[in-house]
Protein backbone atom coordinates (compact mmCIF):
# COMPACT_ATOMS: atom_id res chain seq x y z
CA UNK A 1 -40.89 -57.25 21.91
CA UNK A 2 -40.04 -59.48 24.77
CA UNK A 3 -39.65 -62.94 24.26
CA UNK A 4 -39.53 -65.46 26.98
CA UNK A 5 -38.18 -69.11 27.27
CA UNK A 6 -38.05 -71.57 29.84
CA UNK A 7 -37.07 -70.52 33.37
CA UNK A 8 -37.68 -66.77 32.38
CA UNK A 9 -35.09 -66.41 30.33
CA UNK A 10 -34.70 -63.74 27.41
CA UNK A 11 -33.77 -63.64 24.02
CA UNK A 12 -30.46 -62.20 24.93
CA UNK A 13 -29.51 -64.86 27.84
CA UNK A 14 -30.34 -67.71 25.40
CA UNK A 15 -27.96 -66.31 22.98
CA UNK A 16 -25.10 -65.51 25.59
CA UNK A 17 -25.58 -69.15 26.66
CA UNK A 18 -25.26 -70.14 23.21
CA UNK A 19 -21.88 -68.57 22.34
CA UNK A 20 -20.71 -69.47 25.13
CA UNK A 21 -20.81 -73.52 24.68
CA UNK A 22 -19.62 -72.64 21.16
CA UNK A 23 -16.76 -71.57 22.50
CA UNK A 24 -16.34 -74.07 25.08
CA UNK A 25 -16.60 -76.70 23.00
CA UNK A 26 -16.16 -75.89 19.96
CA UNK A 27 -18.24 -76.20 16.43
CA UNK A 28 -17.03 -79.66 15.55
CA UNK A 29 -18.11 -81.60 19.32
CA UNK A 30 -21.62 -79.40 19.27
CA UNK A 31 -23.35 -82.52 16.85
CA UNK A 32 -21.48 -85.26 18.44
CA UNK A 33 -22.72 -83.18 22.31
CA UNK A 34 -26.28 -83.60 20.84
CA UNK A 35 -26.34 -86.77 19.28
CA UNK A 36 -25.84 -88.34 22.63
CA UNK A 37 -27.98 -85.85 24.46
CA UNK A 38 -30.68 -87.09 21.91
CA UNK A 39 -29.53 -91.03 22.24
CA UNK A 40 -29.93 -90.77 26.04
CA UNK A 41 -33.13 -89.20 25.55
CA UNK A 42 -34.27 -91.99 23.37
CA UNK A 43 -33.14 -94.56 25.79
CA UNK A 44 -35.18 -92.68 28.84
CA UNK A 45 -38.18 -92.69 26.76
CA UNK A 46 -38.02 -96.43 25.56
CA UNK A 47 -37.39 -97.54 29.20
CA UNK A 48 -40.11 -95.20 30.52
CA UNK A 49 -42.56 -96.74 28.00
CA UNK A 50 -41.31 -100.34 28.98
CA UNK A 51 -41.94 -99.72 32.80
CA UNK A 52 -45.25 -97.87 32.37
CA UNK A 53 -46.40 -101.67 29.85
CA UNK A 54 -45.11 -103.14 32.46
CA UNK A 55 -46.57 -101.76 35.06
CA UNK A 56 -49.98 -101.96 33.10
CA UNK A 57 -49.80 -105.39 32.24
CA UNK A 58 -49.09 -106.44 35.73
CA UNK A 59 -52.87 -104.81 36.41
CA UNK A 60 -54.63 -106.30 33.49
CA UNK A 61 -53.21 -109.90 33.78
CA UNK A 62 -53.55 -110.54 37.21
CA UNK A 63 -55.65 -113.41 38.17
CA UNK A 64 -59.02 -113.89 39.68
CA UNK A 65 -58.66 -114.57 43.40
CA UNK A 66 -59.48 -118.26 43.64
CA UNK A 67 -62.22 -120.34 45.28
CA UNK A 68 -61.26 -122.77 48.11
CA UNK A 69 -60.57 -126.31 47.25
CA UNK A 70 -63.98 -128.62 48.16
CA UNK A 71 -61.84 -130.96 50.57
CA UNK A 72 -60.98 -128.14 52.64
CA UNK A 73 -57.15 -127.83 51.92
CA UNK A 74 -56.28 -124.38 50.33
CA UNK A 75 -55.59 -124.04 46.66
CA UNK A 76 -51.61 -123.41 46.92
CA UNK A 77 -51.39 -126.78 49.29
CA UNK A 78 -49.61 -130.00 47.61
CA UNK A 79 -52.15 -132.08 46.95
CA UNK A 80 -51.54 -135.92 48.98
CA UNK A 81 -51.87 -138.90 47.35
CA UNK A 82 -54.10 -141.15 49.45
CA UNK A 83 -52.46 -144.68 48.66
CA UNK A 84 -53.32 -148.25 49.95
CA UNK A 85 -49.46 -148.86 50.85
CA UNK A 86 -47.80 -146.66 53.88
CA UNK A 87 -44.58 -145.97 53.16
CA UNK A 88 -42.16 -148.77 54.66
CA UNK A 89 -39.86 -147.23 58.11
């Protein structure tokens, strides 16, 4: 029985690879190797999720394009007061 894993490797080759970092680093760093494989995994995934939300919320809350103001001036344009009294030189 052949069994494959990832990048065509065999049974055999995932157990040479195994021994192998047991011996390079040991049995007591193995859980301590993996719990920060797994936190940094964790940490990809959360800031993966946060920039795809992002990224979707941006879409969704973006605002109608807006009409033209009825005095002509465009919408972003300060609106000016139209006083009785010119300013004084």
């Amino acid at each position: 029985m052949n069994i494959m894993f990832a990048w065509g490797l065999g049974g055999t080759e995932v157990v040479l690879i195994l021994v192998v970092v047991l011996i390079l680093f040991g049995a007591k760093k193995i859980p301590e190797l993996a719990k920060g494989l797994g936190t940094g995994i964790k940490e990809f995934k959360k800031a993966t999720r946060e920039v795809t939300d992002e990224i979707q919320n941006t879409t969704t809350d973006t605002p109608p394009a807006t009409k033209p103001a009825a005095n002509g001036q465009s919408p972003s344009a300060p609106a000016v007061s139209q006083s009785s009294n010119p300013p004084k030189a």
